[in-house]
Protein backbone atom coordinates (compact mmCIF):
# COMPACT_ATOMS: atom_id res chain seq x y z
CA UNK A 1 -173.69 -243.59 -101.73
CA UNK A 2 -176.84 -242.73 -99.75
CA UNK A 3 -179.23 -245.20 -98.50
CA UNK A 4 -182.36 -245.15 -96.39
CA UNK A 5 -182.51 -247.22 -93.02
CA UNK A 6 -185.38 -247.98 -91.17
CA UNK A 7 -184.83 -247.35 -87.78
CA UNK A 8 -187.02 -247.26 -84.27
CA UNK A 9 -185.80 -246.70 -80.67
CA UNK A 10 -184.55 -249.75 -80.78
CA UNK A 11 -181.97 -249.55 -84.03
CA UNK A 12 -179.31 -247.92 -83.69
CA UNK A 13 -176.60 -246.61 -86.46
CA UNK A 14 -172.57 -247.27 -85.12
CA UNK A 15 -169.50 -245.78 -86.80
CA UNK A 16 -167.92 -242.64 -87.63
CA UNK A 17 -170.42 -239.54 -87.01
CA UNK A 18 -173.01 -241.68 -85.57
CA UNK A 19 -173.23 -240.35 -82.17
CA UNK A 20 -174.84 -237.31 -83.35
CA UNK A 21 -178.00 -238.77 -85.10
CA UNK A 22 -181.44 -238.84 -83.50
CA UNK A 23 -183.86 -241.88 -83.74
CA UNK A 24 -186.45 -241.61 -86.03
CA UNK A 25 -188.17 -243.29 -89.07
CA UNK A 26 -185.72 -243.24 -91.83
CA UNK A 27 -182.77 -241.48 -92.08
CA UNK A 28 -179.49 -241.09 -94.57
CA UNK A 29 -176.40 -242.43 -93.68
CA UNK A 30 -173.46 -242.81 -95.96
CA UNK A 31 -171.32 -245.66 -93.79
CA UNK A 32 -170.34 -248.94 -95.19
CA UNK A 33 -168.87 -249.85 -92.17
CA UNK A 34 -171.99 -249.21 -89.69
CA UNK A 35 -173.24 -251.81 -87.99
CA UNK A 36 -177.36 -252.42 -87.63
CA UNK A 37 -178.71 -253.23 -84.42
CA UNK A 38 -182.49 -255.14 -84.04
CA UNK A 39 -184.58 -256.00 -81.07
CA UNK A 40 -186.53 -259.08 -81.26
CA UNK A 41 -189.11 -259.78 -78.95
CA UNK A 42 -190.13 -263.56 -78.06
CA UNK A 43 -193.12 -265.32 -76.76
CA UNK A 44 -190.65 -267.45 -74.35
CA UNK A 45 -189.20 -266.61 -70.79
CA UNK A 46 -185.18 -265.80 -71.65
CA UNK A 47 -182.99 -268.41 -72.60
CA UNK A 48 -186.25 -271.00 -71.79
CA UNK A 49 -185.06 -274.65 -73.68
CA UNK A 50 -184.70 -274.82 -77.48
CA UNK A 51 -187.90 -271.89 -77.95
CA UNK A 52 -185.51 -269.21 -75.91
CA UNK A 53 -182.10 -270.59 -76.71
CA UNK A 54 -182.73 -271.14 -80.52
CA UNK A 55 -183.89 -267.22 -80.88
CA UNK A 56 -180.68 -266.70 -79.45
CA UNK A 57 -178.73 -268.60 -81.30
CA UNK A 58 -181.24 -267.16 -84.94
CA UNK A 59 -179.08 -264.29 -83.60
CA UNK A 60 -175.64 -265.47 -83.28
CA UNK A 61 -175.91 -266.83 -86.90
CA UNK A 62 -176.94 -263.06 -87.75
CA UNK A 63 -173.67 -261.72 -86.36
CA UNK A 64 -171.07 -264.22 -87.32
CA UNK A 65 -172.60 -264.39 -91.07
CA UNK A 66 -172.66 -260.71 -91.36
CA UNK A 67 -169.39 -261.02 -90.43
CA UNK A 68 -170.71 -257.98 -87.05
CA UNK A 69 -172.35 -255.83 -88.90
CA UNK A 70 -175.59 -256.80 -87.79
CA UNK A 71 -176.32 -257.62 -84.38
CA UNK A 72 -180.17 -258.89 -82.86
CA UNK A 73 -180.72 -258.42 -79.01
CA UNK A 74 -183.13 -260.65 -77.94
CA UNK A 75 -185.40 -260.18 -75.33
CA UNK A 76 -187.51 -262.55 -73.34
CA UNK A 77 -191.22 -262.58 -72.96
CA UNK A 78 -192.27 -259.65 -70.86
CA UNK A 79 -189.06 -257.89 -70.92
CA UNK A 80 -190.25 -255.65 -73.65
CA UNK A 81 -193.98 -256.25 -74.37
CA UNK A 82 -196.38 -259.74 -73.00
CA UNK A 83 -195.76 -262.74 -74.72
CA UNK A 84 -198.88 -262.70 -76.35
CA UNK A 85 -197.94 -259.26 -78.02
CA UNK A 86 -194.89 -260.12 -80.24
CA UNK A 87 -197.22 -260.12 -83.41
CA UNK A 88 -198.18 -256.44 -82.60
CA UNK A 89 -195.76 -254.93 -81.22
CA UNK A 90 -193.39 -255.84 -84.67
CA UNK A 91 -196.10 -255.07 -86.80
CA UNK A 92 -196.09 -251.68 -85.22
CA UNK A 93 -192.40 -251.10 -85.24
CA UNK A 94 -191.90 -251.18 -81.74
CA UNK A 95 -189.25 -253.98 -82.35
CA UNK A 96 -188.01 -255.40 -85.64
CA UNK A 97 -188.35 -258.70 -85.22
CA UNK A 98 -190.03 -260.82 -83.25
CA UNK A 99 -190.24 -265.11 -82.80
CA UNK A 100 -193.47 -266.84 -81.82
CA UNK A 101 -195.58 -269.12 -82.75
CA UNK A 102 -198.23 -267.87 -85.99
CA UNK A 103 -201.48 -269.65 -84.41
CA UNK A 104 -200.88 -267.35 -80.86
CA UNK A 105 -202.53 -264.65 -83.72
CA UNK A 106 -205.60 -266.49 -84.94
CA UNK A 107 -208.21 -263.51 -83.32
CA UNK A 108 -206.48 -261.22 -85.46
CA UNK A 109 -205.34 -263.27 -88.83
CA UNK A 110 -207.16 -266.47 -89.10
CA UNK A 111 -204.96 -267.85 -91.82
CA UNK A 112 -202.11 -267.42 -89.67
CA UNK A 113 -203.14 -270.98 -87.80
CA UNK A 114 -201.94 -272.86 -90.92
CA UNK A 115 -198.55 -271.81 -90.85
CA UNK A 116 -197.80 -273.71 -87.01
CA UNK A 117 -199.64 -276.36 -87.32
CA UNK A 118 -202.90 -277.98 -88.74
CA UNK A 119 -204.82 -280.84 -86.57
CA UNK A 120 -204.44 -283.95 -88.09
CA UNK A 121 -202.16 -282.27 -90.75
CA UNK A 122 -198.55 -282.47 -92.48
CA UNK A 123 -195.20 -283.86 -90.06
CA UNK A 124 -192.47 -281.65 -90.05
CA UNK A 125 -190.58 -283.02 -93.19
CA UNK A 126 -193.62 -282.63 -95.41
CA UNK A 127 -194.46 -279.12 -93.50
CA UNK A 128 -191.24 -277.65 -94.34
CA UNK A 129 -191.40 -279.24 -98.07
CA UNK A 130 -194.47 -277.50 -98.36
CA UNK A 131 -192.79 -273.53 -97.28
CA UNK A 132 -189.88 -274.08 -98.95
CA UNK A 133 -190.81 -275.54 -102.12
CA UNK A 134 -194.55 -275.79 -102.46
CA UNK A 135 -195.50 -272.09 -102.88
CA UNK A 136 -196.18 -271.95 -98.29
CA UNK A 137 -193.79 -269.11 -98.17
CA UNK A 138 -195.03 -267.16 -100.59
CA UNK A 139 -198.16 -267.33 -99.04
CA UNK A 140 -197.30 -266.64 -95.91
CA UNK A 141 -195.25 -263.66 -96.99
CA UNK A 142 -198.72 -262.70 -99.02
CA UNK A 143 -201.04 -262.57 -96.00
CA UNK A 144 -198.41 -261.64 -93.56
CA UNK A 145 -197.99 -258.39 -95.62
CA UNK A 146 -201.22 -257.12 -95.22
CA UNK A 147 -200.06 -256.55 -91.88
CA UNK A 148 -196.72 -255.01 -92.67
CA UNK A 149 -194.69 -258.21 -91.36
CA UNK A 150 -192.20 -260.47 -93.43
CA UNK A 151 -192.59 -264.42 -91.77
CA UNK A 152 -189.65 -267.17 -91.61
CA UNK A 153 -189.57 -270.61 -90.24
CA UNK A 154 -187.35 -270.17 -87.47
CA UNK A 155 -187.39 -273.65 -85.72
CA UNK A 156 -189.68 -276.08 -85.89
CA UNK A 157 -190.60 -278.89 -82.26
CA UNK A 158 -191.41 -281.53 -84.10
CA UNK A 159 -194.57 -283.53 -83.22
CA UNK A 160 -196.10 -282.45 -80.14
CA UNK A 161 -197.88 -284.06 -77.23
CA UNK A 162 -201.53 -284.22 -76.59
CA UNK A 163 -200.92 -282.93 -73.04
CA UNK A 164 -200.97 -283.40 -69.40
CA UNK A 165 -204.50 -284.66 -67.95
CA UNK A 166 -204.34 -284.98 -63.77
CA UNK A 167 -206.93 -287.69 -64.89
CA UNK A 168 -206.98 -290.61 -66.66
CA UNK A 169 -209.03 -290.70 -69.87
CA UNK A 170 -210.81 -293.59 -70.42
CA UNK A 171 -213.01 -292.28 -73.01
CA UNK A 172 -214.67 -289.13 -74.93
CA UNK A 173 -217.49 -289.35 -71.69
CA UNK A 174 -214.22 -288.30 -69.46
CA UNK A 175 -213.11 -285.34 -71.69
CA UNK A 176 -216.83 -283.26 -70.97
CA UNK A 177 -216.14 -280.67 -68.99
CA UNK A 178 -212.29 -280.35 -68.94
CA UNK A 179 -210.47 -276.78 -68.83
CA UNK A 180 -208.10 -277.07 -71.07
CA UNK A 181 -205.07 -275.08 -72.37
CA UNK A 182 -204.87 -275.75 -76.36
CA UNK A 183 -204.32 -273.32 -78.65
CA UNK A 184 -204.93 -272.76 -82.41
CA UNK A 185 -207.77 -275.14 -84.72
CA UNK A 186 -206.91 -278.01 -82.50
CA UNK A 187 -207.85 -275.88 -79.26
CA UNK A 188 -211.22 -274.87 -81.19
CA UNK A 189 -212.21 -279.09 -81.78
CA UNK A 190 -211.09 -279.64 -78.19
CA UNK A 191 -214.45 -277.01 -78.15
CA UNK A 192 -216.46 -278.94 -79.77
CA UNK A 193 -216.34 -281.73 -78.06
CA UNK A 194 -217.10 -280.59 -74.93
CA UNK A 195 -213.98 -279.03 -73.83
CA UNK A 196 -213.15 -275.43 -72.53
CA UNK A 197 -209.95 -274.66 -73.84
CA UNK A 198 -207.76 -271.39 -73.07
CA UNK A 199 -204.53 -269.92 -74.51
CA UNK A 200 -201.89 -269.51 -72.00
CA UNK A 201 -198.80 -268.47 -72.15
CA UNK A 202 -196.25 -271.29 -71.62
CA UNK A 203 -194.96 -269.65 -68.37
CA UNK A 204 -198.48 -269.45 -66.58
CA UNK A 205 -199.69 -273.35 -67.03
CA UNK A 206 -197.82 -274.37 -63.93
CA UNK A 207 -199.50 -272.11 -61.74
CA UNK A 208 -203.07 -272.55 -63.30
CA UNK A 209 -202.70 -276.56 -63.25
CA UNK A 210 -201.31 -276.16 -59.66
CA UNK A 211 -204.23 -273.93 -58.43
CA UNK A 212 -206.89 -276.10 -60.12
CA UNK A 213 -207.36 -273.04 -63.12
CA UNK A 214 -207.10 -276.36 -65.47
CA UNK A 215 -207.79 -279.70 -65.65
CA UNK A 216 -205.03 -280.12 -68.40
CA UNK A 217 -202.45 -277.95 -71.15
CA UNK A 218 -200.56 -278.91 -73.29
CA UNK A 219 -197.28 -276.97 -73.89
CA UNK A 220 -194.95 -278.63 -76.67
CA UNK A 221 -193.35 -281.65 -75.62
CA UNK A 222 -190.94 -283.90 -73.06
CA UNK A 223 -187.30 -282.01 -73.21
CA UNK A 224 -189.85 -278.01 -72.51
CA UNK A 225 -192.56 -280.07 -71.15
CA UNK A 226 -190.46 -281.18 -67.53
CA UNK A 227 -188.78 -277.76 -67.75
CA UNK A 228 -191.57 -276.19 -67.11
CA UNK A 229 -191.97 -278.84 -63.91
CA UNK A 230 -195.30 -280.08 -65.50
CA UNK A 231 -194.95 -283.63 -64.42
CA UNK A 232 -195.32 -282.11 -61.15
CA UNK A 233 -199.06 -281.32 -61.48
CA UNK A 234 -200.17 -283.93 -63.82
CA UNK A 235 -199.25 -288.01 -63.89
CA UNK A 236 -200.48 -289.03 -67.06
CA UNK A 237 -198.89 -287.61 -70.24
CA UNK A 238 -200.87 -288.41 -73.48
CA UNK A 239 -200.13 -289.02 -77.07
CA UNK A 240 -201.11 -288.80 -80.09
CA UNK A 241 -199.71 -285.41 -81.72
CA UNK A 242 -203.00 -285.26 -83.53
CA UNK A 243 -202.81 -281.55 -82.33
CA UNK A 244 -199.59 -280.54 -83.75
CA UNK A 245 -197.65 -283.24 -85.81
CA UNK A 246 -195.33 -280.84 -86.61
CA UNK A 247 -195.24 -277.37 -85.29
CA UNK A 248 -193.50 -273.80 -87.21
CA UNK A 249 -191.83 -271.37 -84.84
CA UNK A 250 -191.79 -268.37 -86.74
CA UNK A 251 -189.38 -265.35 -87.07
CA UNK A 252 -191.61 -261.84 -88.04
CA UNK A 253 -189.70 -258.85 -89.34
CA UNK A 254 -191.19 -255.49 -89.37
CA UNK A 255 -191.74 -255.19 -92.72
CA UNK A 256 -190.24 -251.78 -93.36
CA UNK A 257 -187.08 -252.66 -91.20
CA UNK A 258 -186.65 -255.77 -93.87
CA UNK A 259 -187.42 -253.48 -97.32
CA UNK A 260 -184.27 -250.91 -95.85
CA UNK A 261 -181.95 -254.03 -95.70
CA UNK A 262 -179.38 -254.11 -98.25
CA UNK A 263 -180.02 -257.24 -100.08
CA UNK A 264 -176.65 -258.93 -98.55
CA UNK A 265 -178.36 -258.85 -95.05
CA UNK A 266 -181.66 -260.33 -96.20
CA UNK A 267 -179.89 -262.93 -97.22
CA UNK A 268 -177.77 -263.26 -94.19
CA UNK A 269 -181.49 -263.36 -92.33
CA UNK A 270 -182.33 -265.64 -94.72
CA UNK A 271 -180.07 -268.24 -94.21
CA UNK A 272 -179.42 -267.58 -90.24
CA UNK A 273 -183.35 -268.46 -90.52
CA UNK A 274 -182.97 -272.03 -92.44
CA UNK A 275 -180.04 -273.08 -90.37
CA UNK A 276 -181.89 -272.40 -87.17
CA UNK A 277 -185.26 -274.09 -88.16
CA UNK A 278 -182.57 -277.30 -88.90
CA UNK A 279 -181.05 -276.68 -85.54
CA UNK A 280 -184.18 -276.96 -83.48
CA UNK A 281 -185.77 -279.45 -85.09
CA UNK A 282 -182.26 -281.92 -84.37
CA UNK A 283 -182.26 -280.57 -81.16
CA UNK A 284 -185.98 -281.34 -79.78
CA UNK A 285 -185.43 -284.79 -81.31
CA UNK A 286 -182.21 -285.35 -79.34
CA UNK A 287 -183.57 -283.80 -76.17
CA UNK A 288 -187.11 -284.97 -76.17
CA UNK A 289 -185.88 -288.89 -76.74
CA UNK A 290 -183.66 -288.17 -73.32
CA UNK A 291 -186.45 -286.38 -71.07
CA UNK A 292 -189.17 -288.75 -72.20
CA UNK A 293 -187.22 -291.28 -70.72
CA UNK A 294 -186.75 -289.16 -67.43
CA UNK A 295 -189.94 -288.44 -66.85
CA UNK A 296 -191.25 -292.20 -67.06
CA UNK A 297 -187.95 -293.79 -64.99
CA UNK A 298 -187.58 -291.18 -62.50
CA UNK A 299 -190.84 -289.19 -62.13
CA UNK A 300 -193.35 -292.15 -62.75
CA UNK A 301 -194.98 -290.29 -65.34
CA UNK A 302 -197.43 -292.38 -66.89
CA UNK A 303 -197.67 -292.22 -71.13
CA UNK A 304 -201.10 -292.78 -72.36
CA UNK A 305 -202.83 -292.68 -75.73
CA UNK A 306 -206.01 -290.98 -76.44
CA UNK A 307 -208.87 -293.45 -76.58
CA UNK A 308 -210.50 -294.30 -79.83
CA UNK A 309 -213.60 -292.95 -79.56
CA UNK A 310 -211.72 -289.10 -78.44
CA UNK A 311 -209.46 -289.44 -81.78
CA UNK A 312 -212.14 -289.75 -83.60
CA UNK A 313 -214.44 -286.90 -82.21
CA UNK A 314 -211.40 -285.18 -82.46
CA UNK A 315 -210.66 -285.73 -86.56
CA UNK A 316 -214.95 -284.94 -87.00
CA UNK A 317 -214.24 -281.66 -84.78
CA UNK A 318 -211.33 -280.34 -86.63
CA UNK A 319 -212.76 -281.12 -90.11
CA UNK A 320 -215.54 -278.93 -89.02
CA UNK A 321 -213.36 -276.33 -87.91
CA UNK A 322 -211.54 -275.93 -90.73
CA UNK A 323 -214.16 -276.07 -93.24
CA UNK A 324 -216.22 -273.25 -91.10
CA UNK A 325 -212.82 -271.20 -91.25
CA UNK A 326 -211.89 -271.16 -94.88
CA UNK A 327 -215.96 -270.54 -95.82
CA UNK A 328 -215.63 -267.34 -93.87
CA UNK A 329 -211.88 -265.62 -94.64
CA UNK A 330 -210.39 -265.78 -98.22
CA UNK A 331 -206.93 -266.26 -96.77
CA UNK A 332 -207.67 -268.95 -94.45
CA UNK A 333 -209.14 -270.92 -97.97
CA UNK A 334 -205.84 -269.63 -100.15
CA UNK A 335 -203.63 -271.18 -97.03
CA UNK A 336 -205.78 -274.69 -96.43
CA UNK A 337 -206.31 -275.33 -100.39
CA UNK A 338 -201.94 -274.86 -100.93
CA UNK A 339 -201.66 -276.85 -97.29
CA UNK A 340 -204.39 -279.82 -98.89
CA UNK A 341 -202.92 -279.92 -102.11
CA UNK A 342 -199.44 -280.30 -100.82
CA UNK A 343 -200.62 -282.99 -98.29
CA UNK A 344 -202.20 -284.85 -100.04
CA UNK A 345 -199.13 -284.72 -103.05
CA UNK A 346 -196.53 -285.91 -100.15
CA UNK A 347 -198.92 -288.28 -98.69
CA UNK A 348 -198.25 -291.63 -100.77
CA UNK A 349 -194.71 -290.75 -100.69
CA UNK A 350 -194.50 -290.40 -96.69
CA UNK A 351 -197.11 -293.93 -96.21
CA UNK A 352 -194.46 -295.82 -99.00
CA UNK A 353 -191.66 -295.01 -97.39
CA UNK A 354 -191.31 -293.79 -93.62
CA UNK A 355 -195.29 -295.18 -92.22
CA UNK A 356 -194.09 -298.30 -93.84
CA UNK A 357 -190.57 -298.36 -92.30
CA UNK A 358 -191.91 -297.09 -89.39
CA UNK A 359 -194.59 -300.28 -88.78
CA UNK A 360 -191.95 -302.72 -90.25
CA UNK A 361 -188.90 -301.42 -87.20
CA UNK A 362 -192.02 -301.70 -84.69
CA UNK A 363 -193.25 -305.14 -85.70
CA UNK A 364 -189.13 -306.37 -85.84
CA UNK A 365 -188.41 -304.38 -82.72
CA UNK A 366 -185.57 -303.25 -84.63
């Protein structure tokens, strides 16, 4: 039985007769056996902590649930195309798949922003509730089309860090003037309130914080945080994740590579997909708990929370942000209304039972 497969340099078709086929587009093949090949291109330096290492292991599910018949080479940020090009560079076919982070996209699809993270928005238990069963997905597969991409969840950090500050913040007077690496809406507040803020890739804020480029970054949180040696060039280390209480790594398929799947593989993707977003999340809460406590016994790292009067310039900033955003891109509004609804849905739910159990373990010291 014929099929068509979608295939670019990168894809190649194994098995009997195979050696004698030509890259190109599409092309015939009548092989049960054959095996498909992807490149996916990543944001993160090879094998970098939980981001590098779980797109590796998105890929080892791949193979061992297709039982070998499809195999993903991953490839580390600049081995292929820039870190900051994975959105692209899939789009365009030049690999099939690629694993980022959706707000890294917001100069060229706004809406994208809500489908990482949203400032002063959903944890990670409610944020995954919301793409798996509150209609997220489907929107993200909606918008993401437009630009010939299919989106996953493919690993999720958990809350994030505010970031590393080489000064103390005392109040919003000590934020003016700060160059700051912050992506997504929360990087456009951090704007507004008297911030610069630039978006970095993770493997350049050591150097620009060493050579005085900025003031402070944030990158994602202890365990990738004191990979990346940051306690090196900043002692105080602030909290709270009001940027990104939860934040979506996501998996992009070009979307003509996932439309010549046979339906067997799409689910194999699929599921590889869910089990890896589960996987990462266990992991940064295992590893983050252990380098947290590193970096204040051994390094002397001193943990700080944002002062009042900066949380709340920060919640007025992002409000206006967002409102300014869905008045001016029909997507963006689609995304925030499904996000608000769902939020505010889980909300009683998540103040009932964890907030609650939360306060009552810190007031016991349980």
């Amino acid at each position: 039985m014929q099929r068509r497969r979608f295939l670019t340099n990168s894809l190649k078709t194994l098995g009997a007769g195979a050696a004698g086929i030509a890259a190109a587009p599409f092309v015939s093949t009548a092989s049960a056996q054959e095996t498909i090949t992807w490149d996916m291109v990543t944001s993160w330096p090879r094998n970098f902590p939980a981001l590098g290492t779980g797109a590796n292991e998105f890929a080892q599910r791949v193979e061992a649930l297709s039982n070998g018949r499809m195999r993903i080479r991953v490839h580390g940020a600049g081995e292929l195309v820039p870190a900051m090009e994975v959105f692209d560079a899939v789009a365009a076919g030049t690999a099939e798949m690629g694993h980022s982070a959706s707000y890294y996209w917001r100069g060229k699809v706004a809406a994208a922003q809500f489908f990482t993270a949203v400032p002063f928005g959903m944890n990670t238990t409610e944020t995954n509730a919301w793409l798996y069963h509150g209609g997220g997905q489907e929107l993200w597969d909606e918008i993401y089309a437009k630009h010939n991409l299919k989106p996953f969840p493919v690993g999720n950090t958990g809350a994030q860090m505010a970031g590393w500050f080489k000064k103390e913040i005392h109040s919003l007077a000590d934020m003016q003037g700060l160059k700051l690496r912050l992506p997504g809406l929360a990087g456009e507040a951090m704007n507004r309130i008297g911030v610069t803020t630039v978006n970095l890739p993770g493997s350049e804020i050591f150097t620009s914080m060493q050579t005085g480029v900025l003031d402070a970054a944030d990158w994602v949180g202890p365990y990738n945080d004191m990979a990346f040696g940051l306690h090196q060039v900043a002692d105080y280390y602030y909290t709270s994740p009001w940027n990104e209480p939860s934040a979506v790594l996501e998996g992009t398929v070009n979307l003509d590579a996932w439309n010549a799947l046979p339906d067997d593989l799409k689910a194999v993707v699929t599921e590889a997909a869910r089990a890896s977003n589960l996987a990462m999340i266990s992991e940064f809460a295992y590893r983050n708990a252990q380098a947290l406590e590193t970096l204040v016994d051994e390094h002397g790292v001193q943990l700080r929370t944002l002062p009042e009067d900066v949380m709340v310039a920060l919640f007025e900033a992002s409000e206006e942000v967002i409102q300014e955003q869905v008045a001016n891109d029909p997507d963006s509004a689609k995304a925030y209304e499904s996000y608000l609804a769902f939020q505010k849905l889980v909300r009683p739910f998540s103040d009932a039972g964890e907030f609650e159990y939360l306060k009552a373990r810190a007031l016991l010291g349980a």
